[in-house]
PDB file of N, CA and C in Angstrom:
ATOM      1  N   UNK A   1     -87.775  53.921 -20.509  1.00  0.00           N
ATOM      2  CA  UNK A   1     -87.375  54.533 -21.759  1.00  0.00           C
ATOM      3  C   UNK A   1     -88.611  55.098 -22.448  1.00  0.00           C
ATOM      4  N   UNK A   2     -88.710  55.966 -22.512  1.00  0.00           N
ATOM      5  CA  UNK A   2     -89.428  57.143 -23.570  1.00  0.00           C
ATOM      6  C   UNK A   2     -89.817  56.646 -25.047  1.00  0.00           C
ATOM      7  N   UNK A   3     -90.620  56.728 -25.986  1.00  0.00           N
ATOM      8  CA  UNK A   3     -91.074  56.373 -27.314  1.00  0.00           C
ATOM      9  C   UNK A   3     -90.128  56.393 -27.926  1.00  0.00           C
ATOM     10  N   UNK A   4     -89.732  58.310 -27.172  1.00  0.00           N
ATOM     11  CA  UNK A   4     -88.714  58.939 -28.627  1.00  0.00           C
ATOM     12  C   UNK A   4     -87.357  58.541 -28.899  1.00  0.00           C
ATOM     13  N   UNK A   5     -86.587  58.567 -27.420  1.00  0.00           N
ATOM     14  CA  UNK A   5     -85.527  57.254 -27.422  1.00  0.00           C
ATOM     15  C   UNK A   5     -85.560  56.159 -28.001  1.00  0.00           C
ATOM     16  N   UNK A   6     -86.799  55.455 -27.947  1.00  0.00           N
ATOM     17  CA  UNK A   6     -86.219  53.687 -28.352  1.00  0.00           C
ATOM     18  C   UNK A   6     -86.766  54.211 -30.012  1.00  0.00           C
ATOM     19  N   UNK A   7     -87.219  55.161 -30.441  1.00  0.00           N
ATOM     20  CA  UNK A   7     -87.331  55.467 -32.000  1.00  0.00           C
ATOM     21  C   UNK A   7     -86.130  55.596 -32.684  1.00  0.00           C
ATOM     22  N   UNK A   8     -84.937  56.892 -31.720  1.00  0.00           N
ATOM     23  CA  UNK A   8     -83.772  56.918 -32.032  1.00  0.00           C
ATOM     24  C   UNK A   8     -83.050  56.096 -32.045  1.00  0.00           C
ATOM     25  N   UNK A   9     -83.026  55.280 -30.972  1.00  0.00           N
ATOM     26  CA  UNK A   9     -82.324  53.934 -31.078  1.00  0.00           C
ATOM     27  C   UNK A   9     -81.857  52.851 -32.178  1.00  0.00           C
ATOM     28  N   UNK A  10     -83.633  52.614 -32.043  1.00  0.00           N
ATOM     29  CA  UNK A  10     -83.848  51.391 -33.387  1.00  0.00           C
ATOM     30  C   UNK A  10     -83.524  52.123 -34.480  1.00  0.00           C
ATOM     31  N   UNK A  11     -83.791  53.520 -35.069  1.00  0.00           N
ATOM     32  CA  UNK A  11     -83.086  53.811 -35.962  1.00  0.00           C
ATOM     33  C   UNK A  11     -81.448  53.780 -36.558  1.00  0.00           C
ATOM     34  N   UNK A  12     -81.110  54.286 -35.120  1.00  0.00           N
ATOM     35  CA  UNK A  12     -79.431  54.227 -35.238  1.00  0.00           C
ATOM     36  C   UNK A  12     -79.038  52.810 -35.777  1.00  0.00           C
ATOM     37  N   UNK A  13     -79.940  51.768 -34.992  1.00  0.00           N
ATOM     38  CA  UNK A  13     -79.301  49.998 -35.776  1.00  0.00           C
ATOM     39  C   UNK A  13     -79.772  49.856 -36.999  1.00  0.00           C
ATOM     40  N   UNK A  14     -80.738  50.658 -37.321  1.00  0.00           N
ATOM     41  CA  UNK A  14     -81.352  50.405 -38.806  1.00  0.00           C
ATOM     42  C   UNK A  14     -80.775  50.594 -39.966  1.00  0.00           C
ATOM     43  N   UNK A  15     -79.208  50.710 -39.787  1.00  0.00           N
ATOM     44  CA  UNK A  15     -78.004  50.747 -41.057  1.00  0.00           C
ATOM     45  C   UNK A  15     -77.002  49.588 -41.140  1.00  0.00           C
ATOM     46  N   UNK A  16     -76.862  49.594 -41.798  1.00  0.00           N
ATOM     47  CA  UNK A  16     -75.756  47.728 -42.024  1.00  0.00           C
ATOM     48  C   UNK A  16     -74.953  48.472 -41.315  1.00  0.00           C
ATOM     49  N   UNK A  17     -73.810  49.344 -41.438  1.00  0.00           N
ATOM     50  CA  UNK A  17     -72.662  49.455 -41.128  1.00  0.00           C
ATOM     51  C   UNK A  17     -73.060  49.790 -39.421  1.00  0.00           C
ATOM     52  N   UNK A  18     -73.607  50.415 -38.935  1.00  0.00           N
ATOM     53  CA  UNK A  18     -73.777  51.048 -37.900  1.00  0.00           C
ATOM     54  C   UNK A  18     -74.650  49.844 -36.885  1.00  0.00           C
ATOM     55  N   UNK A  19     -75.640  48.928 -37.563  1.00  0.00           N
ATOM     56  CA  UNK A  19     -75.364  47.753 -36.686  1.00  0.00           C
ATOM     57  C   UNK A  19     -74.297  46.744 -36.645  1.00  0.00           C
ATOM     58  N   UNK A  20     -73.695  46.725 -37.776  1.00  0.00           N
ATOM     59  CA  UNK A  20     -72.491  45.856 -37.421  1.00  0.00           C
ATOM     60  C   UNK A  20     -71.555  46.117 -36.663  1.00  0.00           C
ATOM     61  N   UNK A  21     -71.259  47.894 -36.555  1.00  0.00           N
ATOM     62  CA  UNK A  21     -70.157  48.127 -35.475  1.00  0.00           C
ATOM     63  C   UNK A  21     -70.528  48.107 -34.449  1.00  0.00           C
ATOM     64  N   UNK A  22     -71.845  48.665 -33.598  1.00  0.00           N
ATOM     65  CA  UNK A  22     -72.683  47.970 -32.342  1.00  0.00           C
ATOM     66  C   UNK A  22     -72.234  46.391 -32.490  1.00  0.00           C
ATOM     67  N   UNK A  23     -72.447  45.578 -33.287  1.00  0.00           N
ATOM     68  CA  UNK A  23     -72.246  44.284 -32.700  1.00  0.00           C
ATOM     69  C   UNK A  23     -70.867  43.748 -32.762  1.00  0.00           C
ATOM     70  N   UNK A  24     -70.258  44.688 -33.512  1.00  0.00           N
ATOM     71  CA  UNK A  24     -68.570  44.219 -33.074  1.00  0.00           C
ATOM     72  C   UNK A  24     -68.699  44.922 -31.674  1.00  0.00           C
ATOM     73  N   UNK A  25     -68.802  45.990 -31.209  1.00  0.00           N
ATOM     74  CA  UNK A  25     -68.451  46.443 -29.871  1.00  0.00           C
ATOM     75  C   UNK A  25     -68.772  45.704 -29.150  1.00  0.00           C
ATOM     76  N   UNK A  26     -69.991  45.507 -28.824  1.00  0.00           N
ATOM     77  CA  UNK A  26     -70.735  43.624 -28.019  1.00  0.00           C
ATOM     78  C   UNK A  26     -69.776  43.163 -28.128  1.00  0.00           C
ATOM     79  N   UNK A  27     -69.698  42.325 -29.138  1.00  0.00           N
ATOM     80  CA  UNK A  27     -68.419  40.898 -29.108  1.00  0.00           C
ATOM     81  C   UNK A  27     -67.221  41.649 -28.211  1.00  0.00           C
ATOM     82  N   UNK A  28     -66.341  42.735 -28.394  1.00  0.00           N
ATOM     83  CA  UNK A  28     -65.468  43.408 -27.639  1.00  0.00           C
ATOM     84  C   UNK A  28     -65.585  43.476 -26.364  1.00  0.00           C
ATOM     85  N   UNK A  29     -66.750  43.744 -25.955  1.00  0.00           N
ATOM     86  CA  UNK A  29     -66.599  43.840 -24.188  1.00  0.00           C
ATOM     87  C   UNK A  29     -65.535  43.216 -23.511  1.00  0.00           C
ATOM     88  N   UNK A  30     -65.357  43.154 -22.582  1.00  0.00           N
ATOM     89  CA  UNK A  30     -65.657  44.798 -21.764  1.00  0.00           C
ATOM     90  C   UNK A  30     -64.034  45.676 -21.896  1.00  0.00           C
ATOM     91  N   UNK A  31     -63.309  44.942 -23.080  1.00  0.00           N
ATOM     92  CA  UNK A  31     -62.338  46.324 -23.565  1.00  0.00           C
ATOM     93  C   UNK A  31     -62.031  47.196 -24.564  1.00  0.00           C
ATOM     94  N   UNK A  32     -63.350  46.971 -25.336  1.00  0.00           N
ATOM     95  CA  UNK A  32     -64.000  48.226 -26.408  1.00  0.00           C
ATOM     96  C   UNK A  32     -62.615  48.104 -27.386  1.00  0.00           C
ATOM     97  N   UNK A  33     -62.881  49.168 -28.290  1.00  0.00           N
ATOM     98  CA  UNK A  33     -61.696  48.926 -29.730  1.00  0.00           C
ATOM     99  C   UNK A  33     -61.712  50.408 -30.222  1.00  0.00           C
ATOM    100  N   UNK A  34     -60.460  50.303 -30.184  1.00  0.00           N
ATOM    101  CA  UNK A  34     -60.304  52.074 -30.687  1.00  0.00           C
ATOM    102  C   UNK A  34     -61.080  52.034 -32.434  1.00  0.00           C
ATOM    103  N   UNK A  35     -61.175  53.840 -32.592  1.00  0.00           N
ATOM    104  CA  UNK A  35     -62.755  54.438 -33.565  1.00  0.00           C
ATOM    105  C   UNK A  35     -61.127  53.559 -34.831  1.00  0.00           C
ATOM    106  N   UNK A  36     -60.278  53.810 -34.975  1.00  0.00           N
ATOM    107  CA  UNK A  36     -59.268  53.360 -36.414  1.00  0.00           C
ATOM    108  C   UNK A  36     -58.861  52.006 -36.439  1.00  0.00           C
ATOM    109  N   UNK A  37     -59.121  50.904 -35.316  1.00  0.00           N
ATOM    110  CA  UNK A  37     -59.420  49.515 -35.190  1.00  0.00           C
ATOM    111  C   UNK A  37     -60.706  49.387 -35.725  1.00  0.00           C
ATOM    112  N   UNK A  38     -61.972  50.100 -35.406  1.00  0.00           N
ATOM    113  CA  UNK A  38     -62.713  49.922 -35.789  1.00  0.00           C
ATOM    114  C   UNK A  38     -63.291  49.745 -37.343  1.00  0.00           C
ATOM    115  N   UNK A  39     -62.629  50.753 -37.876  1.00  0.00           N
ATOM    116  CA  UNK A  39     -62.593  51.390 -39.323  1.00  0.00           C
ATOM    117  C   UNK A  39     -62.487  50.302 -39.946  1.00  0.00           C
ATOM    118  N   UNK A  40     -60.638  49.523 -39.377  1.00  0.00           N
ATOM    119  CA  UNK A  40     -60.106  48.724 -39.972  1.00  0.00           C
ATOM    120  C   UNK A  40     -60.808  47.257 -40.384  1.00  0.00           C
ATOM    121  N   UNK A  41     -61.667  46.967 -39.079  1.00  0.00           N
ATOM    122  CA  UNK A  41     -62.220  45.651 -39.215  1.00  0.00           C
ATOM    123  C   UNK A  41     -63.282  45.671 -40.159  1.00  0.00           C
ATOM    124  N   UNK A  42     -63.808  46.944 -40.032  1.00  0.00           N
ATOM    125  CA  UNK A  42     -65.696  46.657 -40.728  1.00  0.00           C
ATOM    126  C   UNK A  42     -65.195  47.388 -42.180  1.00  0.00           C
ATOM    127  N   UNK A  43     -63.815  47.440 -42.203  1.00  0.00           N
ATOM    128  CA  UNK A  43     -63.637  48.130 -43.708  1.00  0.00           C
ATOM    129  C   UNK A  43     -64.385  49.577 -44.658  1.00  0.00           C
ATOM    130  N   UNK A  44     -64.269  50.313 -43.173  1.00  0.00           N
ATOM    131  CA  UNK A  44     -65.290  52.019 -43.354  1.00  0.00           C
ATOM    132  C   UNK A  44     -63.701  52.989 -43.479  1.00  0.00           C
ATOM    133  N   UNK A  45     -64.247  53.960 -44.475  1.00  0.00           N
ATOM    134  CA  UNK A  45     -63.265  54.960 -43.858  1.00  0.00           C
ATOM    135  C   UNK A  45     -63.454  55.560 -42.814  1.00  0.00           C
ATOM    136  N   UNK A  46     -62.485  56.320 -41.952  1.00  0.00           N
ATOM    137  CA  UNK A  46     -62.145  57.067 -40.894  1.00  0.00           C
ATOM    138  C   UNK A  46     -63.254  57.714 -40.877  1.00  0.00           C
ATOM    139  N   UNK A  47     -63.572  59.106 -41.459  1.00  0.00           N
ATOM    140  CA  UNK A  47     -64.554  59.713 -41.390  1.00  0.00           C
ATOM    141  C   UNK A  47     -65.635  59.231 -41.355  1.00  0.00           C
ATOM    142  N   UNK A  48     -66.328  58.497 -42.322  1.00  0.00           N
ATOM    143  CA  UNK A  48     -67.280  57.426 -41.979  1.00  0.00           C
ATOM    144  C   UNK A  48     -67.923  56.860 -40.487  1.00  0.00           C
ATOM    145  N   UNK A  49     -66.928  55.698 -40.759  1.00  0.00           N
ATOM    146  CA  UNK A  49     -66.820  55.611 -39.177  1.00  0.00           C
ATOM    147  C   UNK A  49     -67.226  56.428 -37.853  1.00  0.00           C
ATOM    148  N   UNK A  50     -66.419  57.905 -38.124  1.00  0.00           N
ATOM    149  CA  UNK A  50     -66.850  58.539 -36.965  1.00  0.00           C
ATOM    150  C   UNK A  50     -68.132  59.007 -36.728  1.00  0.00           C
ATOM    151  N   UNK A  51     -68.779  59.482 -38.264  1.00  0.00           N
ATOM    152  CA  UNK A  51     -70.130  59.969 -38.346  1.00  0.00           C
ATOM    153  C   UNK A  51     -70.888  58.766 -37.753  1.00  0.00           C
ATOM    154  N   UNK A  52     -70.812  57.463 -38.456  1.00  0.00           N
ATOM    155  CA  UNK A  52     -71.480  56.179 -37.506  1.00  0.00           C
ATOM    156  C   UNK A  52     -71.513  56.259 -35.835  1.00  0.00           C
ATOM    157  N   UNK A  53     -70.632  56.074 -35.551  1.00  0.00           N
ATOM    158  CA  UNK A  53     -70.343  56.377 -34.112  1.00  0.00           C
ATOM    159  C   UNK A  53     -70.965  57.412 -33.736  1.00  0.00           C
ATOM    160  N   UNK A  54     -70.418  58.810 -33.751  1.00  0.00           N
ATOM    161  CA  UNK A  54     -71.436  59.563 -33.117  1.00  0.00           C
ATOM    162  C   UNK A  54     -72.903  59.512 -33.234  1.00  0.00           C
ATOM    163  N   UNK A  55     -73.423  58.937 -34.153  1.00  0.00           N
ATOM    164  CA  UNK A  55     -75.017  58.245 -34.622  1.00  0.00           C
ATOM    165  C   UNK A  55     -75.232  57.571 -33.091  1.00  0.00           C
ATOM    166  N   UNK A  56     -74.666  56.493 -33.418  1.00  0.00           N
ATOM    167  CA  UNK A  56     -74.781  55.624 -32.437  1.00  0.00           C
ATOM    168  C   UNK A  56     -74.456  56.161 -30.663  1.00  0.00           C
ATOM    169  N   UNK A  57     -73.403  56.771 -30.362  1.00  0.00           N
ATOM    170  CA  UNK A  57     -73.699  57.259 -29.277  1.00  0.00           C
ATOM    171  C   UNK A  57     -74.708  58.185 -28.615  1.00  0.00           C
ATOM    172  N   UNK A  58     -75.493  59.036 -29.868  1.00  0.00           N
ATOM    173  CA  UNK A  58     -76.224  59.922 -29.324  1.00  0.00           C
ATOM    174  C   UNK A  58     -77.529  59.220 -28.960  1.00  0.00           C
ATOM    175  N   UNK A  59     -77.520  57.499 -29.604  1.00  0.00           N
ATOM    176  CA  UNK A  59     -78.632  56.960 -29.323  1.00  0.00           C
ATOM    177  C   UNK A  59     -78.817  56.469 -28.306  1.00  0.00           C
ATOM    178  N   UNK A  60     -77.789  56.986 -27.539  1.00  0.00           N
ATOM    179  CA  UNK A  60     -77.297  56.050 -26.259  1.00  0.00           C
ATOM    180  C   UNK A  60     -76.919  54.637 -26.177  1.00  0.00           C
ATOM    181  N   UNK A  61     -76.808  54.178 -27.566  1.00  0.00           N
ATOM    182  CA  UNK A  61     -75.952  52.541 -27.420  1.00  0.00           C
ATOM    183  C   UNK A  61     -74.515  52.328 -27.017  1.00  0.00           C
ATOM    184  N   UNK A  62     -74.003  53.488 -27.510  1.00  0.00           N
ATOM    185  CA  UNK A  62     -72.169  52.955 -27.091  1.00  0.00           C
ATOM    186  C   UNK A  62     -72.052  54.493 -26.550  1.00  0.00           C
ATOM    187  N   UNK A  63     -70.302  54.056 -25.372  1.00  0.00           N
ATOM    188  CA  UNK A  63     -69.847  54.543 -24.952  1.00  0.00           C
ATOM    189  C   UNK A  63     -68.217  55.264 -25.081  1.00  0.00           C
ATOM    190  N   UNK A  64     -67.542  56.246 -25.098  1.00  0.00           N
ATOM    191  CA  UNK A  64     -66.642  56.524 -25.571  1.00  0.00           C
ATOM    192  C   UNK A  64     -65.595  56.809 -24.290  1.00  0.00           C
ATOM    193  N   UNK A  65     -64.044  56.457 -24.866  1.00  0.00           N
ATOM    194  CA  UNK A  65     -63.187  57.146 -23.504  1.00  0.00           C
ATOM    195  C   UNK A  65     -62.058  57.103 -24.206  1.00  0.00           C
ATOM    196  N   UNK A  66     -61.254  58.562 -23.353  1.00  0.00           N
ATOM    197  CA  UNK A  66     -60.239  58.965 -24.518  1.00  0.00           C
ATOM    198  C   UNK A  66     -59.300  57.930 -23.695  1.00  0.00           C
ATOM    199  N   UNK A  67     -58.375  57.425 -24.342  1.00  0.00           N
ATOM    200  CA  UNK A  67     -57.019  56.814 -23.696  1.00  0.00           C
ATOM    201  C   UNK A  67     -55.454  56.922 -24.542  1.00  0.00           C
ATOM    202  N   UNK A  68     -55.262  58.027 -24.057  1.00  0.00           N
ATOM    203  CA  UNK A  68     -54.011  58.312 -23.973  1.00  0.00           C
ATOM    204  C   UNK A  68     -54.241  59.293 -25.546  1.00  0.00           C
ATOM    205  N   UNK A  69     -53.634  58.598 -27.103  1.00  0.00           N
ATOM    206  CA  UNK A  69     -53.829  59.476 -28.143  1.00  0.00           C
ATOM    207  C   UNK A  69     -55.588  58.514 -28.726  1.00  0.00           C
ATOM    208  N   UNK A  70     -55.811  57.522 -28.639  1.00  0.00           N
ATOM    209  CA  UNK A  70     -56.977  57.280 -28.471  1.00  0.00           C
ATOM    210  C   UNK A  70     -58.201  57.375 -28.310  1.00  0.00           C
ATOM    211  N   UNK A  71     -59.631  56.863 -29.030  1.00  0.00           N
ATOM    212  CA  UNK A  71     -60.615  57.178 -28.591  1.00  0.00           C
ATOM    213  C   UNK A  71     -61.019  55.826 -28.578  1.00  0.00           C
ATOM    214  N   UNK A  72     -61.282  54.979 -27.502  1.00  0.00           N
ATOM    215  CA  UNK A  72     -61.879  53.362 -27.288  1.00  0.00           C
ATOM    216  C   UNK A  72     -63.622  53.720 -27.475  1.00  0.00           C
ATOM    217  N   UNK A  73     -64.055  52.827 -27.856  1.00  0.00           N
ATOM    218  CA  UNK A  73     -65.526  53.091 -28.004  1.00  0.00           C
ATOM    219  C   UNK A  73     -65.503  51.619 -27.033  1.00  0.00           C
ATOM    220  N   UNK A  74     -67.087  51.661 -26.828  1.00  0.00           N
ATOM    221  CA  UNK A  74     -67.905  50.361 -25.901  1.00  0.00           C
ATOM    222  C   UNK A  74     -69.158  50.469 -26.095  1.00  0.00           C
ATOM    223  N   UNK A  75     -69.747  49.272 -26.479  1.00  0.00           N
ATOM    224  CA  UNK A  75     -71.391  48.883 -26.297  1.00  0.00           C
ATOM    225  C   UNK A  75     -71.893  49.378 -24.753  1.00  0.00           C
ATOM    226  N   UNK A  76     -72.476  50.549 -25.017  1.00  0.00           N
ATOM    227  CA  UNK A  76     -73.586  50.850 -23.686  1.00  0.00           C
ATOM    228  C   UNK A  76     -74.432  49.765 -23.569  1.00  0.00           C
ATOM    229  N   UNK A  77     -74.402  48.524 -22.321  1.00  0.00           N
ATOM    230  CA  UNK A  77     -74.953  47.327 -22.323  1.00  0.00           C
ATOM    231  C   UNK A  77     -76.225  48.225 -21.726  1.00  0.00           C
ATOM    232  N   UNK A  78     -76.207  49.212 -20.698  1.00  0.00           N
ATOM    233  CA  UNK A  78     -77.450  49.500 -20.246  1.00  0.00           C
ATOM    234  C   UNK A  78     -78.194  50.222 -21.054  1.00  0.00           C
ATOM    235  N   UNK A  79     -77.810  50.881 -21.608  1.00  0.00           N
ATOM    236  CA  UNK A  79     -78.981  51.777 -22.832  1.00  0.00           C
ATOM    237  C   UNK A  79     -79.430  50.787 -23.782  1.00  0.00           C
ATOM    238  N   UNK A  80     -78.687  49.334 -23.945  1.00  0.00           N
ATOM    239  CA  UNK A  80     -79.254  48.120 -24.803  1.00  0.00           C
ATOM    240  C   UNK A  80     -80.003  47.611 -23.772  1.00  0.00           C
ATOM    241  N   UNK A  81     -79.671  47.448 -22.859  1.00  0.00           N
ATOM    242  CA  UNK A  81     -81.000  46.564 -21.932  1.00  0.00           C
ATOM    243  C   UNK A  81     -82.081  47.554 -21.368  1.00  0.00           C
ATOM    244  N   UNK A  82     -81.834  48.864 -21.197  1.00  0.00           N
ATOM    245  CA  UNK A  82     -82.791  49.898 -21.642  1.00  0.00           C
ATOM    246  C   UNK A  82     -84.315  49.978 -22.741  1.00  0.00           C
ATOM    247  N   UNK A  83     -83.479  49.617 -23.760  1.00  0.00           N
ATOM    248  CA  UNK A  83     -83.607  49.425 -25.570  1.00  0.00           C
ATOM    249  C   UNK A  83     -84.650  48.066 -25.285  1.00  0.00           C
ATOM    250  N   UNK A  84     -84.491  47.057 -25.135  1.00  0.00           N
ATOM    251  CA  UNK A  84     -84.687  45.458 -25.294  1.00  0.00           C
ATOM    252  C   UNK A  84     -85.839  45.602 -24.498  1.00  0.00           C
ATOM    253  N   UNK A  85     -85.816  46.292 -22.763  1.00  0.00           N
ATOM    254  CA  UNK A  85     -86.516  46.147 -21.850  1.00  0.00           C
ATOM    255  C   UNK A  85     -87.921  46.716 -22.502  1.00  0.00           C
ATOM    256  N   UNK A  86     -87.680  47.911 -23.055  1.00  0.00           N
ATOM    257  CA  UNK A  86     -88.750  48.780 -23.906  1.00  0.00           C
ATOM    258  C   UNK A  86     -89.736  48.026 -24.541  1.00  0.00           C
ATOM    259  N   UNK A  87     -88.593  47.207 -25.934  1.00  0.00           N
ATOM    260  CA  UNK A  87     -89.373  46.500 -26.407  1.00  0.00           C
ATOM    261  C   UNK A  87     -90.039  44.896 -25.866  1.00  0.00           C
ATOM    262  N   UNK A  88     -89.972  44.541 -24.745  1.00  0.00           N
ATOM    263  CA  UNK A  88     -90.284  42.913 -24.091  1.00  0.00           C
ATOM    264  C   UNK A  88     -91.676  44.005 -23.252  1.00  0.00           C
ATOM    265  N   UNK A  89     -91.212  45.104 -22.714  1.00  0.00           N
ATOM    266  CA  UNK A  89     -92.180  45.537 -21.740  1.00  0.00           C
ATOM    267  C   UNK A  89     -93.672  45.138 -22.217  1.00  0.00           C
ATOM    268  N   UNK A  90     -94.438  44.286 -21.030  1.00  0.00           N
ATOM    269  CA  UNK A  90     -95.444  43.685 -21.536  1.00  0.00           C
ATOM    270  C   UNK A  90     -95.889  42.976 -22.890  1.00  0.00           C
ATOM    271  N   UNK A  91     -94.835  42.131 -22.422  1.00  0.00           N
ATOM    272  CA  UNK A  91     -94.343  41.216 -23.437  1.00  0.00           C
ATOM    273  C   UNK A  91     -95.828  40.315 -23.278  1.00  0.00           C
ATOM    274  N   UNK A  92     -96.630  40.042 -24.352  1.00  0.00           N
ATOM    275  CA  UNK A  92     -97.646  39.207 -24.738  1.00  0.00           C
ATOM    276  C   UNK A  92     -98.407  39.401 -23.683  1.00  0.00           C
ATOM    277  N   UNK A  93     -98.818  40.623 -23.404  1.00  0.00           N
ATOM    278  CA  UNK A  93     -99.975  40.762 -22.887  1.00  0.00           C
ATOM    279  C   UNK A  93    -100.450  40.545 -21.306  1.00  0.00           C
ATOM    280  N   UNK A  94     -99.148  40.176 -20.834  1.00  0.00           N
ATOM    281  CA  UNK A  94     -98.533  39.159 -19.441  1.00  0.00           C
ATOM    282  C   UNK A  94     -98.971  38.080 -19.260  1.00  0.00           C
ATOM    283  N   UNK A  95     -98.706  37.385 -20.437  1.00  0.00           N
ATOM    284  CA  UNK A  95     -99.224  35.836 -20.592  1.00  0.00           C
ATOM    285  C   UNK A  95     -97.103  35.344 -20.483  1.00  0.00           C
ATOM    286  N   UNK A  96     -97.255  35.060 -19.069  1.00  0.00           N
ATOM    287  CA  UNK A  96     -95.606  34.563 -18.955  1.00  0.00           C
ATOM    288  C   UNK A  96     -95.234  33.182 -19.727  1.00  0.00           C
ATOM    289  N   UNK A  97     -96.177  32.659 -19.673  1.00  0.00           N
ATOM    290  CA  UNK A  97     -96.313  31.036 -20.749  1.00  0.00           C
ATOM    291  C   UNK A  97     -95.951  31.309 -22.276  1.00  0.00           C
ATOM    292  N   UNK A  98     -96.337  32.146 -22.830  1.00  0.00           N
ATOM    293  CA  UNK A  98     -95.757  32.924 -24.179  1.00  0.00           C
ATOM    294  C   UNK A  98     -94.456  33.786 -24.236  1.00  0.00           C
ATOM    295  N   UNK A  99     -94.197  34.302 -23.012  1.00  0.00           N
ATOM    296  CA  UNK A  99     -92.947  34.945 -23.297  1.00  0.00           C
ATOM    297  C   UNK A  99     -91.186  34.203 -22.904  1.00  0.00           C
ATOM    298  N   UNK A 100     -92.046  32.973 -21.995  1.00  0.00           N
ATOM    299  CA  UNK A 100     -90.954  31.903 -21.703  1.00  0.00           C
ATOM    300  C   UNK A 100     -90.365  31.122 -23.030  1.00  0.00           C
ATOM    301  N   UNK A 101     -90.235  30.754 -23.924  1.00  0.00           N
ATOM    302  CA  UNK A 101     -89.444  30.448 -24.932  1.00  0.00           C
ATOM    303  C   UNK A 101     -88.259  31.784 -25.782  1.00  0.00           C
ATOM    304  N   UNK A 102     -89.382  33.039 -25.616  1.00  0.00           N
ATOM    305  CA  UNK A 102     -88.543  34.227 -25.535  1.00  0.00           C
ATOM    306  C   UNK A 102     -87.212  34.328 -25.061  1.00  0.00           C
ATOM    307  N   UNK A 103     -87.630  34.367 -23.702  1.00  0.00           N
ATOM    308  CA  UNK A 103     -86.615  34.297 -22.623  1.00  0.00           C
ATOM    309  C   UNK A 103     -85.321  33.357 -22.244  1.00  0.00           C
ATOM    310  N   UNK A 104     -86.324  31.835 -22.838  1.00  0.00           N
ATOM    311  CA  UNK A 104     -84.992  31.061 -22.824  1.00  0.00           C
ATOM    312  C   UNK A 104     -83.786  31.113 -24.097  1.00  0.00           C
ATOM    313  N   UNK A 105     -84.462  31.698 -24.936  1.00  0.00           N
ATOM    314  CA  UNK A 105     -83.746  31.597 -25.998  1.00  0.00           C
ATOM    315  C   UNK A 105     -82.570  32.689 -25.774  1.00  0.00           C
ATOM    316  N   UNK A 106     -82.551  33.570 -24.846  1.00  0.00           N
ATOM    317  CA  UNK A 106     -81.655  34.528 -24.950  1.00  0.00           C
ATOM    318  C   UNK A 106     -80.806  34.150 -23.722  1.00  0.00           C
ATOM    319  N   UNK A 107     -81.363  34.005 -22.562  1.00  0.00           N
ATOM    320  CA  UNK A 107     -80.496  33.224 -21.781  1.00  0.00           C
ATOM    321  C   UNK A 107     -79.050  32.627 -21.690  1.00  0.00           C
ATOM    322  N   UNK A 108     -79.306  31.497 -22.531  1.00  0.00           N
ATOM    323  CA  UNK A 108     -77.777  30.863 -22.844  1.00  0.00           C
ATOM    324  C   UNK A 108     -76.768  32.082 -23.020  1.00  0.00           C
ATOM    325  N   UNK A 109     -77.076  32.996 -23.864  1.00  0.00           N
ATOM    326  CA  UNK A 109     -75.855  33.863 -24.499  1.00  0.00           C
ATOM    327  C   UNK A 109     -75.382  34.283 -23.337  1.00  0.00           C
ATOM    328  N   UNK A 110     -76.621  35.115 -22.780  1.00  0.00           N
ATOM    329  CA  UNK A 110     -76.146  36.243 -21.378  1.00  0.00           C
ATOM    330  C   UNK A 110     -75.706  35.289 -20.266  1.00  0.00           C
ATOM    331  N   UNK A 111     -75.773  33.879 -19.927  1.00  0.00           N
ATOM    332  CA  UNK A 111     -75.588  33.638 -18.844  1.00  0.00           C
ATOM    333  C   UNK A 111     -74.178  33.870 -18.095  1.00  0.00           C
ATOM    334  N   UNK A 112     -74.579  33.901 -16.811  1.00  0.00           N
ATOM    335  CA  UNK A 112     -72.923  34.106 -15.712  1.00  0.00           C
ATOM    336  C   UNK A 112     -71.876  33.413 -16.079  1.00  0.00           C
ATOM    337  N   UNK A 113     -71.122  33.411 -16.168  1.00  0.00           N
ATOM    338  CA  UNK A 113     -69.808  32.133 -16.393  1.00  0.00           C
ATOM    339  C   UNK A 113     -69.805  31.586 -14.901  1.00  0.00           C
ATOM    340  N   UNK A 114     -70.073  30.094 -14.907  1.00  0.00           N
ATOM    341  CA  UNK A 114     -69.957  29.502 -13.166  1.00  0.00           C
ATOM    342  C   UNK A 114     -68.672  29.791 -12.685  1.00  0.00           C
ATOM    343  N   UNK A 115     -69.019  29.875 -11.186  1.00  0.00           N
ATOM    344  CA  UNK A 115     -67.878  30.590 -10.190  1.00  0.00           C
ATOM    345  C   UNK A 115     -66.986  29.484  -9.914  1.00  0.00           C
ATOM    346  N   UNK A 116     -66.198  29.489  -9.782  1.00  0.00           N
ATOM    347  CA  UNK A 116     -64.925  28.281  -9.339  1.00  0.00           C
ATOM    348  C   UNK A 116     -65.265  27.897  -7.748  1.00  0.00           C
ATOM    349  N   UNK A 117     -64.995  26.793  -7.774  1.00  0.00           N
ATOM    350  CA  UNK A 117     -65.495  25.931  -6.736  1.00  0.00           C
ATOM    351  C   UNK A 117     -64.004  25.793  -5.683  1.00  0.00           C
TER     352      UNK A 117
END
């Protein structure tokens, strides 16, 4: 990822409303929430909303797909692990002993769900 990307990026989260709907979309995975579900939960108007959204997609965080009269939005997980990777890249200098509490701390969230036995 490029400077100017992860500039746009972090900007796009740098608004209450526009990180909160990124992190409702997260919580949503992986079947996203239409743009007037959306509205509804984070309490934005319509228009609003959409201007947010397109913010946010051009930053490459979320993803859009029409379905049916619908527009579902989705957290772009890779343009966030894109985003994240940017900022860890040479994480403390490559002192791995400093960046291991980092790491575990995020862990738990992302981990696999165990496979059935």
């Amino acid at each position: 990822m490029e400077n100017n990307a992860a500039i746009t990026a972090l900007s796009a989260l740098a608004q209450p409303t526009r990180l909160e709907t990124f992190r409702t979309l997260v919580r949503h995975e992986p079947n996203g929430v239409a743009a007037g579900e959306l509205a509804k939960i984070l309490d934005v108007p319509q228009n609003t909303m959409s201007a947010h959204l397109g913010t946010l997609a051009r930053a490459g965080l979320i993803k859009s797909e029409r379905q049916s009269r619908s527009i579902i939005y989705r957290a772009d997980l890779d343009g966030f692990r894109d985003l994240t990777l940017f900022l860890l890249k040479d994480c403390c200098g490559g002192s791995t002993e400093l960046c291991a509490p980092l790491i575990a701390e995020l862990s738990p969230c992302c981990a696999p769900a165990p496979r059935p036995s």
